[in-house]
Protein backbone atom coordinates (compact mmCIF):
# COMPACT_ATOMS: atom_id res chain seq x y z
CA UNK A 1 9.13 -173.26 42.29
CA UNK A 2 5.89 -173.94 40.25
CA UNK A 3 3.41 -171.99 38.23
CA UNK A 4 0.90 -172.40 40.59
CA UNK A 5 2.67 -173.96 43.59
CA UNK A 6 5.14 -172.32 45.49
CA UNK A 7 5.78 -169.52 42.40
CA UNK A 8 8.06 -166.89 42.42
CA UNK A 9 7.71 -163.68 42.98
CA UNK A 10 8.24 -161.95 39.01
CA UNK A 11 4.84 -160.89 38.70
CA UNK A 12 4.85 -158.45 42.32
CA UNK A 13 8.41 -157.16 40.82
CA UNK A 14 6.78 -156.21 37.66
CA UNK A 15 4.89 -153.77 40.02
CA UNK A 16 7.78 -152.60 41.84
CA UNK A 17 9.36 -151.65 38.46
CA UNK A 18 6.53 -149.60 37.49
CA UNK A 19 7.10 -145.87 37.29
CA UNK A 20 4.66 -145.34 40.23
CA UNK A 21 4.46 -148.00 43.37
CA UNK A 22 2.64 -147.18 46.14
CA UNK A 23 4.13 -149.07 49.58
CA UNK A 24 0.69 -151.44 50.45
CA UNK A 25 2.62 -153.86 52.26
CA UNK A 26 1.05 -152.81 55.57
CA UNK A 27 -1.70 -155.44 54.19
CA UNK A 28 1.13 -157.98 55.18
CA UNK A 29 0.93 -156.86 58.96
CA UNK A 30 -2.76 -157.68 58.90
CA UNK A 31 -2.22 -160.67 57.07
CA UNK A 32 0.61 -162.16 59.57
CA UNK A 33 -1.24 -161.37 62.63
CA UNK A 34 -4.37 -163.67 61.40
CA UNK A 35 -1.99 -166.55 60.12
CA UNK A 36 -3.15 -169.86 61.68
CA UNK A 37 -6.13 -168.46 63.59
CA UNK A 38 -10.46 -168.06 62.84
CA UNK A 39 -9.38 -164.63 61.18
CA UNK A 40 -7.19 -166.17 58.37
CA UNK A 41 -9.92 -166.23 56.02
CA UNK A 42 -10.13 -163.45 54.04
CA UNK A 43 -12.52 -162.19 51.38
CA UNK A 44 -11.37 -158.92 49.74
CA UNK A 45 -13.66 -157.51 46.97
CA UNK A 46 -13.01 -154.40 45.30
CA UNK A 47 -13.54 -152.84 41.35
CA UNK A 48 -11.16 -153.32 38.33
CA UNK A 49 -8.08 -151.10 38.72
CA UNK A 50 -7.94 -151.17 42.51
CA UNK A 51 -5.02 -153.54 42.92
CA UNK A 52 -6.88 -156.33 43.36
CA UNK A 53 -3.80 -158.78 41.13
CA UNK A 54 -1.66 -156.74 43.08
CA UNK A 55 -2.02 -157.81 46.33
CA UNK A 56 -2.54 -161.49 45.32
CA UNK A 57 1.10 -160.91 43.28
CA UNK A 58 2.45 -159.34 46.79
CA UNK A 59 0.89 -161.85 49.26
CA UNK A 60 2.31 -164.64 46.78
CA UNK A 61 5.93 -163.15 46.45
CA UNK A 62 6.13 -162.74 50.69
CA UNK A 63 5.12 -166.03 51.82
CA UNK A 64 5.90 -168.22 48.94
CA UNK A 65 8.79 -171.05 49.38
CA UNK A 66 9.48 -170.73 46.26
CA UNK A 67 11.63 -167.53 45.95
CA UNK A 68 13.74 -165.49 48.03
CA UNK A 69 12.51 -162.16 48.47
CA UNK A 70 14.40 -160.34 51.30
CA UNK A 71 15.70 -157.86 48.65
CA UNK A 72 12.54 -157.30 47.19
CA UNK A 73 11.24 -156.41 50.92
CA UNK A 74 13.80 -154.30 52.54
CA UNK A 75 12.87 -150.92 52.65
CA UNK A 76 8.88 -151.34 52.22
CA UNK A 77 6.63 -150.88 55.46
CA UNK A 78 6.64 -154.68 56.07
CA UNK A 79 10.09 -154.79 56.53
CA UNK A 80 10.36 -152.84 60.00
CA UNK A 81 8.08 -155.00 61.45
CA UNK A 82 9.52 -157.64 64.06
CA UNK A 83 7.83 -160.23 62.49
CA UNK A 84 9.17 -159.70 58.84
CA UNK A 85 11.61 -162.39 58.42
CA UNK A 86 9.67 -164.89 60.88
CA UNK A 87 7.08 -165.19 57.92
CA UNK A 88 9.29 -164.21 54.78
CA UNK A 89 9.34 -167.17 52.20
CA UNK A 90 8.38 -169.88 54.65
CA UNK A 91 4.93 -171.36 53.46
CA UNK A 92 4.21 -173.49 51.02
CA UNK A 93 1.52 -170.96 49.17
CA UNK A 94 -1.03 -172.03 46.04
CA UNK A 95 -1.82 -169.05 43.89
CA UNK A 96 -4.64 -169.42 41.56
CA UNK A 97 -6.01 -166.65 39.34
CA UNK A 98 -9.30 -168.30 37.89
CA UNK A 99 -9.43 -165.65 35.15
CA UNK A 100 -6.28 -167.09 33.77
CA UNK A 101 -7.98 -170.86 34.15
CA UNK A 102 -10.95 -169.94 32.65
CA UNK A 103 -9.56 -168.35 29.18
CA UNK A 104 -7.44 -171.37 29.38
CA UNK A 105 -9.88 -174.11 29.87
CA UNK A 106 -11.35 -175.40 26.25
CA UNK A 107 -14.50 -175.96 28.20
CA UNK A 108 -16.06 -173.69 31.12
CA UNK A 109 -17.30 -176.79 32.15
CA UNK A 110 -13.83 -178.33 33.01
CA UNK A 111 -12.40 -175.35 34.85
CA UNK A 112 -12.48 -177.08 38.00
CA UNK A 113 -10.41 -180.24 37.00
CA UNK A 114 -8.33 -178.02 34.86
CA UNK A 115 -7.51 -176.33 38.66
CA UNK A 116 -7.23 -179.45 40.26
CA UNK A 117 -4.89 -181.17 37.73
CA UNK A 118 -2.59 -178.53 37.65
CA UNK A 119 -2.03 -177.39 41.05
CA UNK A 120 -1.96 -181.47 41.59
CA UNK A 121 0.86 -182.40 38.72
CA UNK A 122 2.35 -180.02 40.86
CA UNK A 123 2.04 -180.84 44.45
CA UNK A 124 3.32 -184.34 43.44
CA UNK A 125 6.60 -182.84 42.36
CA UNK A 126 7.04 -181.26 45.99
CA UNK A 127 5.50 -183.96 47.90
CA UNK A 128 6.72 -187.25 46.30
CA UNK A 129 4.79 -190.67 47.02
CA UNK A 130 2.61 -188.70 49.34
CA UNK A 131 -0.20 -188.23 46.58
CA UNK A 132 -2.04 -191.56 44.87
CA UNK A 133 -1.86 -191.61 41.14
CA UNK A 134 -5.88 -191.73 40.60
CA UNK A 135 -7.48 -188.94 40.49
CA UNK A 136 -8.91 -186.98 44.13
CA UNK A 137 -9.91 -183.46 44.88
CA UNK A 138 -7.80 -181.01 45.62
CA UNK A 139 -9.20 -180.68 49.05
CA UNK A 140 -8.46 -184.12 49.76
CA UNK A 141 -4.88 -183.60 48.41
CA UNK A 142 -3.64 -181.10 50.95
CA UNK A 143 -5.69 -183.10 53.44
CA UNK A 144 -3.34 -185.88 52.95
CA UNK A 145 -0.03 -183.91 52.62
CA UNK A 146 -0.76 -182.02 56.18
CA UNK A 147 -1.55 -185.77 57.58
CA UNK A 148 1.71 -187.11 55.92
CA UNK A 149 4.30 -184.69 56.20
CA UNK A 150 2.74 -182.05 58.50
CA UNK A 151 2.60 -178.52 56.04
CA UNK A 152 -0.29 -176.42 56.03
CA UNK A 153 -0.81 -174.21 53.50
CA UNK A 154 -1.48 -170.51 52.35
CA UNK A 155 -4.14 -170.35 49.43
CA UNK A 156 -4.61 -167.39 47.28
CA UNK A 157 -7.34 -166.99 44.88
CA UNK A 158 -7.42 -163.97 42.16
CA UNK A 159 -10.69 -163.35 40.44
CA UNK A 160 -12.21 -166.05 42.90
CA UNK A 161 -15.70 -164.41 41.55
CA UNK A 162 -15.52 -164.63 38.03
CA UNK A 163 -17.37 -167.82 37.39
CA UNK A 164 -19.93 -166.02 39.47
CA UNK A 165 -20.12 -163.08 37.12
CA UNK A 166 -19.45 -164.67 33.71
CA UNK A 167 -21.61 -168.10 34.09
CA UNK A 168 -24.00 -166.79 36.33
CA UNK A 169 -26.78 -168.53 34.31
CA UNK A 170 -24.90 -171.53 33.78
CA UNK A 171 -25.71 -173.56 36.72
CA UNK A 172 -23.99 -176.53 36.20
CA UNK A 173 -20.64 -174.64 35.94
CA UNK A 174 -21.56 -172.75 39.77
CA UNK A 175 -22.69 -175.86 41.32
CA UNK A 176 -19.10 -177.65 40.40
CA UNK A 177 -17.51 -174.20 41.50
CA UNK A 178 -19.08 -173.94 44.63
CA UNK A 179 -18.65 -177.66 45.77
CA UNK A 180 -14.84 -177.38 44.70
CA UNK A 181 -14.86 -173.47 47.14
CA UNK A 182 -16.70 -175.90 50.17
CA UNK A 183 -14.43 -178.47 49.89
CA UNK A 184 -11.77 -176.34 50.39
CA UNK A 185 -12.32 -173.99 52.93
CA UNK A 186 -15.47 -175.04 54.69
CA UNK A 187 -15.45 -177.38 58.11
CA UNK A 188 -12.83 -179.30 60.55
CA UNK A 189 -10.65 -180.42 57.95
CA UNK A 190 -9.29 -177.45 56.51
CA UNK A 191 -8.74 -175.69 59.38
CA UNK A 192 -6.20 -178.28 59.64
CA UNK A 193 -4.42 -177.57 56.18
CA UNK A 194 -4.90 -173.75 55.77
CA UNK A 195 -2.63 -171.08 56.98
CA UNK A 196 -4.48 -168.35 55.06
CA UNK A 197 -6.66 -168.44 52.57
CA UNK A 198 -7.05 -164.93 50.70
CA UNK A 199 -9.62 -164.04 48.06
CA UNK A 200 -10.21 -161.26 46.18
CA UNK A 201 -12.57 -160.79 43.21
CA UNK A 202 -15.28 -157.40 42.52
CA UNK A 203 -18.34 -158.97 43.89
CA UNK A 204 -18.79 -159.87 47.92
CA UNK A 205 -19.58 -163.54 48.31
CA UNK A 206 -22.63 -164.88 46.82
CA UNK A 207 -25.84 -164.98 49.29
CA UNK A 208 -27.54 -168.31 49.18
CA UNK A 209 -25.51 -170.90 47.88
CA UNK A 210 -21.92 -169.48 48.20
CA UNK A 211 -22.16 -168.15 51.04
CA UNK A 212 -22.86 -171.55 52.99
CA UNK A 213 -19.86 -172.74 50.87
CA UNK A 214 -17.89 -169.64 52.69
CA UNK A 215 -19.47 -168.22 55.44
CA UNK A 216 -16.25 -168.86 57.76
CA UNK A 217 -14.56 -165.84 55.52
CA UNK A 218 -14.50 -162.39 56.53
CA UNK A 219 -15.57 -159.80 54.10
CA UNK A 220 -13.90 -156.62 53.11
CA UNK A 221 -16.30 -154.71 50.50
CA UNK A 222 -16.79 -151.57 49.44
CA UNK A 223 -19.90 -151.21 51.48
CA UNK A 224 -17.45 -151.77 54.36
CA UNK A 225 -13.92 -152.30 54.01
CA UNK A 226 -13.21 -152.27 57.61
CA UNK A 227 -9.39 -152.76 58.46
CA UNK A 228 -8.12 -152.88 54.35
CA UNK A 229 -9.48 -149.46 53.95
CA UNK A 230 -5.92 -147.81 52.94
CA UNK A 231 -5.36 -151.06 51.12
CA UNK A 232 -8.22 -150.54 48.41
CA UNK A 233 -7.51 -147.36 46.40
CA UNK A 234 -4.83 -144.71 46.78
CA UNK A 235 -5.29 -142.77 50.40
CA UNK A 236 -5.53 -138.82 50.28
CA UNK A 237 -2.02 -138.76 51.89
CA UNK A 238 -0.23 -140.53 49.24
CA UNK A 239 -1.76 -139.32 46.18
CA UNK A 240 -0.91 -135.92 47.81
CA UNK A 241 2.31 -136.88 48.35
CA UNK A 242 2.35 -138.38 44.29
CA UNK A 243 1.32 -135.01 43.22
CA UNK A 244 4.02 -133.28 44.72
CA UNK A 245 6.02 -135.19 43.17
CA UNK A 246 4.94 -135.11 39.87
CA UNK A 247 3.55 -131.52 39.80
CA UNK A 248 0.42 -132.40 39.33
CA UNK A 249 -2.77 -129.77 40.72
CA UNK A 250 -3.67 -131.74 44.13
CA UNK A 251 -7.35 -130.32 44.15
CA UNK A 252 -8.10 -130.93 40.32
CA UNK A 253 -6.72 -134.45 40.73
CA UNK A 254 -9.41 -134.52 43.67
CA UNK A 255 -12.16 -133.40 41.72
CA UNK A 256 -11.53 -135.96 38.80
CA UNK A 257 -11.00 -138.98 40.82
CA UNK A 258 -11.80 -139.00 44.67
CA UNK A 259 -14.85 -139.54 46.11
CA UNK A 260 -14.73 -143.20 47.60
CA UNK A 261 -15.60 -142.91 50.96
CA UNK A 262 -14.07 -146.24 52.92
CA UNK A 263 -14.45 -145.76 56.78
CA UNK A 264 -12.21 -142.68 57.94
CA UNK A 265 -10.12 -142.94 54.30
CA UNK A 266 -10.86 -140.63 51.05
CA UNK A 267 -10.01 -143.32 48.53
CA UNK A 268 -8.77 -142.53 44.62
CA UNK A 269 -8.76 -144.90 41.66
CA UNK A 270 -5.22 -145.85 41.54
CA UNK A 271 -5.00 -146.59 38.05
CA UNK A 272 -6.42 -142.95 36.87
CA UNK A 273 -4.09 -141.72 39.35
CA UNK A 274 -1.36 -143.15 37.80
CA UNK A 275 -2.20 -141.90 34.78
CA UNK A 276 -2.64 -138.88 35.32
CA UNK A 277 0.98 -138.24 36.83
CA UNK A 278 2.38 -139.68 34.46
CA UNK A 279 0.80 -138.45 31.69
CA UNK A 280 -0.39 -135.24 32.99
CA UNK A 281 -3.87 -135.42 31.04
CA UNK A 282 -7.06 -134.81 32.95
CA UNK A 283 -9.82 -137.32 31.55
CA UNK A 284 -11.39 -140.34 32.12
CA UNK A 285 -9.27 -143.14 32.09
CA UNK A 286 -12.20 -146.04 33.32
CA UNK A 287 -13.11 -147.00 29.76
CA UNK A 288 -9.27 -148.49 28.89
CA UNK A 289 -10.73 -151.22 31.25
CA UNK A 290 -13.93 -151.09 31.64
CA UNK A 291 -16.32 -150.20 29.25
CA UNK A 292 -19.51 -148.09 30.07
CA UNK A 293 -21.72 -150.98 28.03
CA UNK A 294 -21.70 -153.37 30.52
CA UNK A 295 -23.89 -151.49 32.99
CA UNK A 296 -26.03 -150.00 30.41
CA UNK A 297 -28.75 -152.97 30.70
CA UNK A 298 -28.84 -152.54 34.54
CA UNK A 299 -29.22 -148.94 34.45
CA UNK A 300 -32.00 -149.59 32.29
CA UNK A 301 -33.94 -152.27 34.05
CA UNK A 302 -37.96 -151.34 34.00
CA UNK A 303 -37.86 -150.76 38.22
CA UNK A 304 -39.89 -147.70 39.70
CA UNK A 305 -37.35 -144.90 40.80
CA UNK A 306 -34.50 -146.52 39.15
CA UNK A 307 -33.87 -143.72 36.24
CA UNK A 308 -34.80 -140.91 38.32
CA UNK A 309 -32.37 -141.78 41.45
CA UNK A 310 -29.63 -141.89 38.59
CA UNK A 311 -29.88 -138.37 37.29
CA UNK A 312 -30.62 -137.30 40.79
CA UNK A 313 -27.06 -139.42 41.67
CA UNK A 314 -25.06 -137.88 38.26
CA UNK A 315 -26.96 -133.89 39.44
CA UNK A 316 -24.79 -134.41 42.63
CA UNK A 317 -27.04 -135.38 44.83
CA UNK A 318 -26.52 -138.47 47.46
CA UNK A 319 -29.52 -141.15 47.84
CA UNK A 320 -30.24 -143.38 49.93
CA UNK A 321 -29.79 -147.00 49.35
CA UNK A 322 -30.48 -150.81 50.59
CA UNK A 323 -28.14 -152.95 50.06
CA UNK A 324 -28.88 -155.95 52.56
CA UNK A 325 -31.38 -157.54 49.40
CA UNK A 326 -28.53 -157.83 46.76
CA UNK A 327 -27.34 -161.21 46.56
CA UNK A 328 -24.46 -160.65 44.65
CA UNK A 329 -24.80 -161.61 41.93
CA UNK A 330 -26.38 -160.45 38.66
CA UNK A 331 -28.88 -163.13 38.24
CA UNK A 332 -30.97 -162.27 40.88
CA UNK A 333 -31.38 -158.38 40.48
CA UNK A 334 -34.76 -157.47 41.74
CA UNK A 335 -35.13 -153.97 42.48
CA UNK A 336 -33.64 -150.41 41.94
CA UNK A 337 -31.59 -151.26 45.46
CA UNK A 338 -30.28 -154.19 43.78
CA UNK A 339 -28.58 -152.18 41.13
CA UNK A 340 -27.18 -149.29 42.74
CA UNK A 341 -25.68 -151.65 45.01
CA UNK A 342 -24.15 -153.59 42.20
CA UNK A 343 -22.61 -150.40 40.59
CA UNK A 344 -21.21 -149.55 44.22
CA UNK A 345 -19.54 -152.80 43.74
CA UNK A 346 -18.59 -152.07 40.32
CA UNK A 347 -17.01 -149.12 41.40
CA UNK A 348 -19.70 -146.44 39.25
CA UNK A 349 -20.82 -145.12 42.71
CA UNK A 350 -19.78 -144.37 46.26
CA UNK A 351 -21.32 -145.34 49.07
CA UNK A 352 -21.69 -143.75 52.36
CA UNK A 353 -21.42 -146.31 55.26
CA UNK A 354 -22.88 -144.33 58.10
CA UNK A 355 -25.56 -142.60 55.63
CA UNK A 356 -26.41 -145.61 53.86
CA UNK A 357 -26.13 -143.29 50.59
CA UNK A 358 -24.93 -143.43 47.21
CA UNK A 359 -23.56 -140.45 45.01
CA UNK A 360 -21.26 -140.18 42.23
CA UNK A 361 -17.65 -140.12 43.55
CA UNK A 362 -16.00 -138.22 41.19
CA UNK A 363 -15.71 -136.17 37.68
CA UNK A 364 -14.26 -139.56 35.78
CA UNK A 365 -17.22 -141.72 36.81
CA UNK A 366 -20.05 -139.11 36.25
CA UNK A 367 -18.54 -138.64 32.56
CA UNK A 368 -18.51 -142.60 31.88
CA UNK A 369 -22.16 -142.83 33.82
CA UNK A 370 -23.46 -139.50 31.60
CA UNK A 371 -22.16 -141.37 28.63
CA UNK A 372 -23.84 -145.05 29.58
CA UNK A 373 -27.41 -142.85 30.17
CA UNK A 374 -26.98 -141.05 26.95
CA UNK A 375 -26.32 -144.05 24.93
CA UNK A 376 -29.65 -145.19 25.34
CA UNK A 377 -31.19 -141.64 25.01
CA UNK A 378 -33.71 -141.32 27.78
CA UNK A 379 -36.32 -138.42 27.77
CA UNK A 380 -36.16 -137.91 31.66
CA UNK A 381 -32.41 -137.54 31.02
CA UNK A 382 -33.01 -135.19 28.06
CA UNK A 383 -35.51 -132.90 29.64
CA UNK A 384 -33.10 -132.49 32.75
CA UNK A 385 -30.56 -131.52 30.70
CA UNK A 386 -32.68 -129.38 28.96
CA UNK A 387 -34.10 -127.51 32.21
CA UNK A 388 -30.50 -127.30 34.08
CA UNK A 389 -29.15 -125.28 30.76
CA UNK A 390 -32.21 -122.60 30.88
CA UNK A 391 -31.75 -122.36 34.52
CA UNK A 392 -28.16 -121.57 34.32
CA UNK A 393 -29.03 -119.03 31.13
CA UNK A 394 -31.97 -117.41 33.84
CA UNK A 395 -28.90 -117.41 36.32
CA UNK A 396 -26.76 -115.58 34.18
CA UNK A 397 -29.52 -113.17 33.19
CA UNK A 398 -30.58 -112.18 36.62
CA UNK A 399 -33.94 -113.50 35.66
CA UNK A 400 -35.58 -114.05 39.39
CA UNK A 401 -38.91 -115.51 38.09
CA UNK A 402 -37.49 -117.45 35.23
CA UNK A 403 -34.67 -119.19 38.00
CA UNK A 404 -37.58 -119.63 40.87
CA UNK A 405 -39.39 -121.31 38.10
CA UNK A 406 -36.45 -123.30 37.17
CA UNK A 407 -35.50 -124.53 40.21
CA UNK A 408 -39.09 -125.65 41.20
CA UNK A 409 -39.13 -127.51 38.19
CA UNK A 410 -35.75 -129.26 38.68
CA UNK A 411 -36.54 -130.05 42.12
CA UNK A 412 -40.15 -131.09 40.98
């Protein structure tokens, strides 16, 4: 077993020992019926604290050579499947989590022959004489090993988006990335060499440039999940099921952290739903890993409509949205569109797929989006806040005129 070769499968049994798992092995169903076919190409995007590491750490700990985990296995979903044990521990898999790489790398600009060296020092352990000593791409390596010995492989990629997001004005450090992503998975050749190749990273694939590099991948997104809907998120049947467990109130846990809307599936934040059983506090739990400042400049961006469709968005309403224009990425953000979109990405809004709306999914996100708009102190903000507390004073007053007035203003 390797680091990044073959590994074994301690990091999904760190999950498993958790006080709360949720069974999401059904993914592995999906995942075994696309093996070796057009479909085995897989781009899952989703926000922080939606299991993305998770399902990488699962995927890895299944299929990987380099562990036996029939143990592990029996009892989950996956295991009553007929296939189970045709596909259990049988592929040579390469797991790379370019997070990990990058905070590694002394240089951003040597992240991708930091990848390739590694996964390389390592494929010439396995594979013995099949590899030249000089230096090739990593593309060219597996090439070689299928053409030698005859083993395809399964390739999964953690974070695969995070040289998008973090150098996405350092061009020299994309256009490396994004030859090293078309090498790999785009054309003949590594149809020949891949079993599966699974991403999965916040942001869908770059328009333009990435997306040439991976247009043979299908994309699961927020905007539409399609088929990993109950894979994203917590369903409405199991956190139901967690709160009967735990004694937690079903509907309040609703109120503070429903509200994504993924094809037929209610979807909650798993990690605030974790926390709350556990630790039976109410709250917002997004800022331990994500803080609010990081959308504050987007919020802010000088587009018509932009402000305004936000405190319409946090006053409950649902607006609608474009997102065909966003190129994902946050170089190129053009209009107001572009950044609702991007916060449906980031998980600060939901998104209704048949509506083509946005709204504010839940009590925990309109509390860290109240707090990102108030750091900045905007008027329009101010003055609504102002207006909503005399109309709810009028309210309570039984003042007709003064809540007619109110409510024209509001609306206004």
């Amino acid at each position: 077993m390797g680091r990044f070769v073959n590994p074994d499968n301690s990091a999904f049994q760190v999950a498993l020992n958790s006080p709360i798992y949720v069974d999401k092995t059904g993914l592995l169903e999906y995942t075994n019926s696309v093996l070796n076919t057009t479909e085995a190409y897989i781009c899952n995007s989703r926000p922080r604290r939606f299991g993305k590491s998770y399902a990488a750490n699962m995927l890895a700990a299944y299929y990987s050579k380099g562990c036996n985990s029939e143990e592990m296995f029996s009892g989950l979903d996956i295991s009553r499947e007929s296939d189970f044990k045709t596909h259990l521990n049988k592929y040579d898999v390469i797991h790379l989590d370019i997070q990990w790489f990058l905070a590694n790398c002394d240089n951003v600009d040597n992240v991708v022959a930091f990848i390739t060296k590694s996964v390389q020092a390592e494929l010439r352990e396995i594979y013995p004489r099949v590899l030249p000593e000089e230096e090739i791409s990593l593309s060219e390596s597996l090439s070689r090993i299928k053409n030698i010995v005859g083993q395809k492989f399964i390739i999964i990629i953690d974070e695969w988006d995070v040289l998008i997001r973090d150098e996405a004005a350092n061009k020299k450090v994309q256009e490396k990335y994004i030859n090293f992503l078309r090498a790999m998975f785009k054309g003949t050749e590594p149809t020949k060499y891949i079993q599966l190749a699974y991403l999965t990273g916040i942001l869908p694939i770059k328009k333009e440039k990435t997306q040439s590099a991976l247009n043979n991948f299908d994309e699961f997104t927020m905007l539409d999940a399609g088929v990993m809907a109950p894979y994203i998120g917590f369903t409405e049947a199991e956190v139901k099921d967690l709160c009967e467990k735990y004694h937690r109130d079903f509907e309040k846990v609703k109120y503070w952290y429903d509200g994504y809307l993924l094809e037929d599936y209610q979807v909650y934040n798993p990690k605030a739903v974790v926390s709350v059983c556990v630790r039976g506090r109410f709250r917002s739990y997004w800022s331990e890993t994500a803080s609010y400042e990081a959308i504050v400049p987007f919020i802010n961006m000088n587009y018509d409509g932009l402000k305004n469709a936000i405190i319409e968005i946090l006053s409950g309403a649902s607006i609608k949205v474009n997102t065909a224009a966003f190129k994902n990425d946050t170089v190129n953000i053009q209009s107001k569109d572009d950044v609702l979109t991007y916060l449906i990405h980031l998980g600060y809004l939901g998104y209704n797929q048949n509506r083509r709306t946005a709204f504010v999914p839940n009590e925990e996100i309109r509390q860290e989006l109240t707090t990102a708009v108030e750091s900045r102190k905007w008027n329009e903000m101010i003055t609504f806040q102002q207006e909503s507390e005399h109309l709810l004073e009028a309210t309570l007053d039984m003042d007709e005129e003064a809540v007619e007035e109110g409510i024209e203003k509001i609306h206004t």
